[in-house]
C-alpha atoms as a PDB file:
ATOM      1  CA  UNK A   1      53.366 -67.101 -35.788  1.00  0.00           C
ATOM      2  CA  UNK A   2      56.910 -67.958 -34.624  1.00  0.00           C
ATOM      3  CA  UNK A   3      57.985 -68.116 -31.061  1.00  0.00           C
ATOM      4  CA  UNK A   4      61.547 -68.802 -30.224  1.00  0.00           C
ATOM      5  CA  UNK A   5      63.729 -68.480 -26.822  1.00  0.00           C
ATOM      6  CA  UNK A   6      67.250 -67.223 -26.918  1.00  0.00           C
ATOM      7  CA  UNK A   7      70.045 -66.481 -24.045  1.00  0.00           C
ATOM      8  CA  UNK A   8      69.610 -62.828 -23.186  1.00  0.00           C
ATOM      9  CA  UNK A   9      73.151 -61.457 -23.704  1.00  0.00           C
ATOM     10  CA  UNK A  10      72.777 -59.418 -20.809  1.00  0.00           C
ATOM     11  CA  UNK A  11      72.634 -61.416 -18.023  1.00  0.00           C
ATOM     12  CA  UNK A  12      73.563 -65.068 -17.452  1.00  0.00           C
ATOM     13  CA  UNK A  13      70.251 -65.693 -15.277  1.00  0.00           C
ATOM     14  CA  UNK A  14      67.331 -64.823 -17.524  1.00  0.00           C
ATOM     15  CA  UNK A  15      66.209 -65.898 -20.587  1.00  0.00           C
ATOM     16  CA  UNK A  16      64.388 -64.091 -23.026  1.00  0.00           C
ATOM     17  CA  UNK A  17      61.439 -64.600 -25.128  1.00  0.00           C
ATOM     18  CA  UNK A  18      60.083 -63.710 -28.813  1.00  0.00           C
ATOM     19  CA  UNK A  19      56.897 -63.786 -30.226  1.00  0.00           C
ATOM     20  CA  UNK A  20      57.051 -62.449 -33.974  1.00  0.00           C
ATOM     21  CA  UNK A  21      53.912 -62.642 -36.337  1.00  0.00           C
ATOM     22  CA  UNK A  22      54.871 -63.193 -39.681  1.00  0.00           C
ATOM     23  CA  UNK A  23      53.115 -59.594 -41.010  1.00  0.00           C
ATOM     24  CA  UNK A  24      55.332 -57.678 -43.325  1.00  0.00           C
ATOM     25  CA  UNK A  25      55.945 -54.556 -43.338  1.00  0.00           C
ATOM     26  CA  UNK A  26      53.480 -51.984 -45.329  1.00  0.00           C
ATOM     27  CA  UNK A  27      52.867 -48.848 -46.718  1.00  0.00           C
ATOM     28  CA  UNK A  28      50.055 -46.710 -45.956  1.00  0.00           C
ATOM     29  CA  UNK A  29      48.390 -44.415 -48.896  1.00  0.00           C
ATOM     30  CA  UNK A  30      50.040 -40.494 -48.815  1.00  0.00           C
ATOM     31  CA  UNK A  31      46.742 -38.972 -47.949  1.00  0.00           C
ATOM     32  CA  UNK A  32      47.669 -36.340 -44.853  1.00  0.00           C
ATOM     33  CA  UNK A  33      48.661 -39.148 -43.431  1.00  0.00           C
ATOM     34  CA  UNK A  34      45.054 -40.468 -42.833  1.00  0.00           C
ATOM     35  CA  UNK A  35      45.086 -44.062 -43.948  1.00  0.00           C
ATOM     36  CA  UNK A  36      47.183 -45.606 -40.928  1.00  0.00           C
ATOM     37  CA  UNK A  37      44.385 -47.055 -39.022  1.00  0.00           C
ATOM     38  CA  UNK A  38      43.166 -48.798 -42.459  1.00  0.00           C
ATOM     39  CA  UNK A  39      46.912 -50.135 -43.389  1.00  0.00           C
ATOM     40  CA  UNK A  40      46.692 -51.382 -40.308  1.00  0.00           C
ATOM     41  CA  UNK A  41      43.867 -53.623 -40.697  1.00  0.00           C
ATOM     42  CA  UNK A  42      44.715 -54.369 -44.043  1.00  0.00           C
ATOM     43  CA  UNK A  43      48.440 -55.680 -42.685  1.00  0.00           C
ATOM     44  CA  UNK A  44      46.173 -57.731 -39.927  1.00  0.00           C
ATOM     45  CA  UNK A  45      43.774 -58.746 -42.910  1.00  0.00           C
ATOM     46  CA  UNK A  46      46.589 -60.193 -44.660  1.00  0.00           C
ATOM     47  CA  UNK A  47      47.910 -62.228 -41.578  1.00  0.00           C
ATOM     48  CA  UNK A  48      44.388 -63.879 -41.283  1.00  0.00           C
ATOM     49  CA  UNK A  49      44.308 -64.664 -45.107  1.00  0.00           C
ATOM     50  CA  UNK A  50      41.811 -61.908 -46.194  1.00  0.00           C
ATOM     51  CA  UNK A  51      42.706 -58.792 -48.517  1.00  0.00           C
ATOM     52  CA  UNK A  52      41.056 -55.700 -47.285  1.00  0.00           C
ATOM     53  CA  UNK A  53      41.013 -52.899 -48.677  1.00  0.00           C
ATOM     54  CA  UNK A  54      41.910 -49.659 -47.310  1.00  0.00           C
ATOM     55  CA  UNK A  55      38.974 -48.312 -49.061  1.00  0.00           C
ATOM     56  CA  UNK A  56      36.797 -50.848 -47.796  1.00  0.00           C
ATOM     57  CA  UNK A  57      37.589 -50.046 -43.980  1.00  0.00           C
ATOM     58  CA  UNK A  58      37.226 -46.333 -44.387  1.00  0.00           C
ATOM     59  CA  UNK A  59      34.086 -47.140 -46.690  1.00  0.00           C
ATOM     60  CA  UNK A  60      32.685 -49.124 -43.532  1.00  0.00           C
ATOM     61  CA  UNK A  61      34.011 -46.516 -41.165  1.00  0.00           C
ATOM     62  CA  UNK A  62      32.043 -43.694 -42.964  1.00  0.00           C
ATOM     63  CA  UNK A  63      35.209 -42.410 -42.653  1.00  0.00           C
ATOM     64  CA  UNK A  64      38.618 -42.230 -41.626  1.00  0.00           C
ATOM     65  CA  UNK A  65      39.668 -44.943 -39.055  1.00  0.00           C
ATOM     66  CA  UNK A  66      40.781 -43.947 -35.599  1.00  0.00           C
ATOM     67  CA  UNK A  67      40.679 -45.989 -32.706  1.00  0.00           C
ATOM     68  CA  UNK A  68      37.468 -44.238 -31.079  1.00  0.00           C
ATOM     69  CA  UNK A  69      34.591 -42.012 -32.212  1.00  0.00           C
ATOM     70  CA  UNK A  70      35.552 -38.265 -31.155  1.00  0.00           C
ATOM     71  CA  UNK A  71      32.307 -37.608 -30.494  1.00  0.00           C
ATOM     72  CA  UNK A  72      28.609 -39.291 -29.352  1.00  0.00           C
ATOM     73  CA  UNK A  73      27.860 -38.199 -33.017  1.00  0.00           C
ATOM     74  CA  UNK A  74      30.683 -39.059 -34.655  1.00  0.00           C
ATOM     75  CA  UNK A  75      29.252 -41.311 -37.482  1.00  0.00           C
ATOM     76  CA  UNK A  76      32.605 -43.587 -37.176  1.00  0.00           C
ATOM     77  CA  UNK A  77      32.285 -46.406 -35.108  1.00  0.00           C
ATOM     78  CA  UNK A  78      36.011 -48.484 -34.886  1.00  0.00           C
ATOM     79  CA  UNK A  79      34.723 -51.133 -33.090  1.00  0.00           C
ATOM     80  CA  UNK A  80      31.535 -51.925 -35.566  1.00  0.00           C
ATOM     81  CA  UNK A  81      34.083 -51.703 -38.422  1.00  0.00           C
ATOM     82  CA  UNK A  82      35.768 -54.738 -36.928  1.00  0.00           C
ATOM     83  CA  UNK A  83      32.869 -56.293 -36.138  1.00  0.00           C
ATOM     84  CA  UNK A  84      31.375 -55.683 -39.793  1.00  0.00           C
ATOM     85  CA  UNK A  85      35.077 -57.411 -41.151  1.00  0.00           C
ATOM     86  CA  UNK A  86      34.573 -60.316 -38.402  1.00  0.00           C
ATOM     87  CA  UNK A  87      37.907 -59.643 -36.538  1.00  0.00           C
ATOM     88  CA  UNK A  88      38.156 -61.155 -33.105  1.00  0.00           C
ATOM     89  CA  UNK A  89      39.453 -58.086 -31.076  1.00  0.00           C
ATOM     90  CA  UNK A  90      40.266 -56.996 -27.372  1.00  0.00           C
ATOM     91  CA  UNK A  91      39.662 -53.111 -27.032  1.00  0.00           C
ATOM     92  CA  UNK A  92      41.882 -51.368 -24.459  1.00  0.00           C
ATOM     93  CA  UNK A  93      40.553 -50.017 -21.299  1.00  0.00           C
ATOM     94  CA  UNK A  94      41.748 -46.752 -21.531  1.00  0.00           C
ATOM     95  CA  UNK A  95      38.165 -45.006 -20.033  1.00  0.00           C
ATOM     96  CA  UNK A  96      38.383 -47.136 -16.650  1.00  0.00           C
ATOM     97  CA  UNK A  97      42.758 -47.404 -16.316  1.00  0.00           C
ATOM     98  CA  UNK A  98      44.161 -45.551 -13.610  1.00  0.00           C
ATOM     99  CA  UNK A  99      46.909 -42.862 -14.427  1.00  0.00           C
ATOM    100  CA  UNK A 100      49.393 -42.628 -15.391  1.00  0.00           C
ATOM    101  CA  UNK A 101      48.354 -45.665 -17.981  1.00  0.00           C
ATOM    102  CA  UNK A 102      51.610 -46.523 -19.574  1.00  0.00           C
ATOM    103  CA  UNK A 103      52.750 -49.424 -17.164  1.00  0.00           C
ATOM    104  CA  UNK A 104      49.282 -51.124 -17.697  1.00  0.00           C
ATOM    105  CA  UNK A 105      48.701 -49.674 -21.448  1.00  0.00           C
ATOM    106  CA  UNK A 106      52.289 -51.388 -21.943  1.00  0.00           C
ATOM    107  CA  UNK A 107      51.322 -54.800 -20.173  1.00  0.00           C
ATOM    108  CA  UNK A 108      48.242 -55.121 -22.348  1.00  0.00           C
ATOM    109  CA  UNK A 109      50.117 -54.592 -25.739  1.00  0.00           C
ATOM    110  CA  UNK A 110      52.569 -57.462 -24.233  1.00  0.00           C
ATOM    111  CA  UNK A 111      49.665 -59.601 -23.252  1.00  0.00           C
ATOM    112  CA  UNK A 112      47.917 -59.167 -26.419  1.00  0.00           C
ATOM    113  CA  UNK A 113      51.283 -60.367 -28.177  1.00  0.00           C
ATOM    114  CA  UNK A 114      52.007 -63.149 -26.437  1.00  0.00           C
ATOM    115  CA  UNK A 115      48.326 -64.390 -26.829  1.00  0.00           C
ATOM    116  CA  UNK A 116      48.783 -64.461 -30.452  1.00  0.00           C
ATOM    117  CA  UNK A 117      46.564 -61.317 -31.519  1.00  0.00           C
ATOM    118  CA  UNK A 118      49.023 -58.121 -33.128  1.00  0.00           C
ATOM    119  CA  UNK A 119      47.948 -54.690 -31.803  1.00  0.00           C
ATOM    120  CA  UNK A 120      47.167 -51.572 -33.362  1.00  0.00           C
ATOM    121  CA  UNK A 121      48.523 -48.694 -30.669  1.00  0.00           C
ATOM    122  CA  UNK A 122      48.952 -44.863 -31.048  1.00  0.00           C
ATOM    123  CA  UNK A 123      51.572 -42.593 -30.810  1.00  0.00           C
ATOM    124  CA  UNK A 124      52.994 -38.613 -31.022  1.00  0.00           C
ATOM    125  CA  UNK A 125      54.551 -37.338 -33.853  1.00  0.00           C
ATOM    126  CA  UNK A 126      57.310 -34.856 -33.545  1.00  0.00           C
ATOM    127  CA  UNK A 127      55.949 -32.715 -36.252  1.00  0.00           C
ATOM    128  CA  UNK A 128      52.118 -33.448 -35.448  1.00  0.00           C
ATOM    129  CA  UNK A 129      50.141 -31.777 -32.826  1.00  0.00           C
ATOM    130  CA  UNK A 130      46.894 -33.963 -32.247  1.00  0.00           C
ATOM    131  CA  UNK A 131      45.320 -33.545 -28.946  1.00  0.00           C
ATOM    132  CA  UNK A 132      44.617 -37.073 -28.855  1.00  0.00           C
ATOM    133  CA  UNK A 133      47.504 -39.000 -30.769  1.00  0.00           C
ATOM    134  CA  UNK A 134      48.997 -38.490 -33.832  1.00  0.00           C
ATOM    135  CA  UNK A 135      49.349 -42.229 -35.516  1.00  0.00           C
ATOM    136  CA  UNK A 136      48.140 -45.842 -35.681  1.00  0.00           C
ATOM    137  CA  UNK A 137      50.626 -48.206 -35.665  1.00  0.00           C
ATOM    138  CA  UNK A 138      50.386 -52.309 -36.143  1.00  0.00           C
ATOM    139  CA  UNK A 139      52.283 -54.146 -33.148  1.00  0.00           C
ATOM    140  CA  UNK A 140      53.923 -57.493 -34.527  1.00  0.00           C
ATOM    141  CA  UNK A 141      56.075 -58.705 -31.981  1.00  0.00           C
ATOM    142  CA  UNK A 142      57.557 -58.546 -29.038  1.00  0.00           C
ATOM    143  CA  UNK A 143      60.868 -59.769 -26.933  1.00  0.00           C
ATOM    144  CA  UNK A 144      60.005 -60.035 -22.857  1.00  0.00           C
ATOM    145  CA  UNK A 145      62.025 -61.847 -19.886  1.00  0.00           C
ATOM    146  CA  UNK A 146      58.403 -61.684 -17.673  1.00  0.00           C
ATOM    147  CA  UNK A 147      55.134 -62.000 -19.817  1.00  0.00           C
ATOM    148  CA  UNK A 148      53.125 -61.250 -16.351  1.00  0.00           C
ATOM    149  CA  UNK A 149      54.357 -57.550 -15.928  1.00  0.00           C
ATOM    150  CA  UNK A 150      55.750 -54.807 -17.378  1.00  0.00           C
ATOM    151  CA  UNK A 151      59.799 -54.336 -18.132  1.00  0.00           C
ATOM    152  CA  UNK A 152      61.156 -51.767 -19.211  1.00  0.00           C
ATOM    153  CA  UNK A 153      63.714 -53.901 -21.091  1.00  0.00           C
ATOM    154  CA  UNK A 154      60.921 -55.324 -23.248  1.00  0.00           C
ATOM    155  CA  UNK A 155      61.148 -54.795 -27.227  1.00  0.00           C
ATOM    156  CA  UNK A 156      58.191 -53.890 -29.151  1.00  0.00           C
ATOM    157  CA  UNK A 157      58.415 -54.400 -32.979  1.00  0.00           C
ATOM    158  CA  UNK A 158      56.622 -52.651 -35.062  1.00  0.00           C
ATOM    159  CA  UNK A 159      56.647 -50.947 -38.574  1.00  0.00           C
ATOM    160  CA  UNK A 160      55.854 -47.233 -39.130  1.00  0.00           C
ATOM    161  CA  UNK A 161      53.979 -47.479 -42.278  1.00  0.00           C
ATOM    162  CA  UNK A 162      56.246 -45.228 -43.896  1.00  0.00           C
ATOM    163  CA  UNK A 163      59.164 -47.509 -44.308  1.00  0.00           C
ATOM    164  CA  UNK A 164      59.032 -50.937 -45.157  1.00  0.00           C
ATOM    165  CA  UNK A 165      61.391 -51.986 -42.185  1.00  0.00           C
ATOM    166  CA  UNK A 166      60.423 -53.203 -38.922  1.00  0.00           C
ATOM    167  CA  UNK A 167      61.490 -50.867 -35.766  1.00  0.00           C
ATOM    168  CA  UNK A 168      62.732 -52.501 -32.359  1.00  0.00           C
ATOM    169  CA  UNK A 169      62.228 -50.378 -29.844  1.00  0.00           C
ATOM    170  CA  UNK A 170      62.381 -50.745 -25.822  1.00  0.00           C
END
């Protein structure tokens, strides 16, 4: 992991922070776009010094990996998959979070960072249309002024999984 602290080039009075992990960017299998969840634990595998399989995950998953079972009998369980591949891992609240949740969804992905554990997080696709969210993501890093609240001039970095770049986005 590398931390550093720079002179935010926006003001003269605050100093921002970086927390980067050291995860490169990767690509998930073309599959209708159903392997993020797996590339993402495979990228977080990687980090920890263990090659996992996308395969593997979706083999323990009894299927494909989203952050929560869709159903009470929804044979996929996320959390046992983890379990089963001995990751340490916070789950997000989102049953008990008051709405709207993206000031606190937003704190916890910063949190999460700056304790030293990358984040898996979902978002909407332009041209998907999933009621619940539309892609898994792996969070790497993150720039912050304030790691005890939210800001909306904080930088997430991620990667996509279809380009091996990483995004900065605020």
């Amino acid at each position: 992991m590398m931390n550093s602290v720079e002179e935010d080039k926006e003001s003269e009075t605050f100093i921002q922070h970086s927390v980067l992990f050291d995860i490169p960017a990767r690509l998930q299998w073309e599959n209708n776009n159903g392997y993020c969840g797996e590339t993402s634990i495979q990228a977080f595998g990687l980090y920890y010094g263990a090659w996992i399989s996308q395969k593997l995950v979706r083999d323990i998953n009894h299927g494909e990996y989203l952050l929560q079972k869709l159903s009470t009998d929804d044979r996929r369980n996320p959390t046992n998959t983890l379990t089963v591949l001995h990751f340490t891992y916070d789950e997000w609240d989102w049953k008990n979070s008051s709405q709207p949740q993206f000031y606190d969804y937003c704190s916890w992905i910063k949190r999460s960072i700056i304790q030293g554990y990358p984040v898996m997080f979902v978002a909407y696709l332009l041209y998907m249309h999933d009621e619940l969210y539309d892609h898994i993501m792996p969070a790497i890093g993150i720039r912050y002024r304030d790691k005890n609240k939210y800001d909306p001039n904080d930088v997430l970095v991620y990667f996509n999984l279809y380009h091996q770049r990483l995004i900065e986005r605020k």
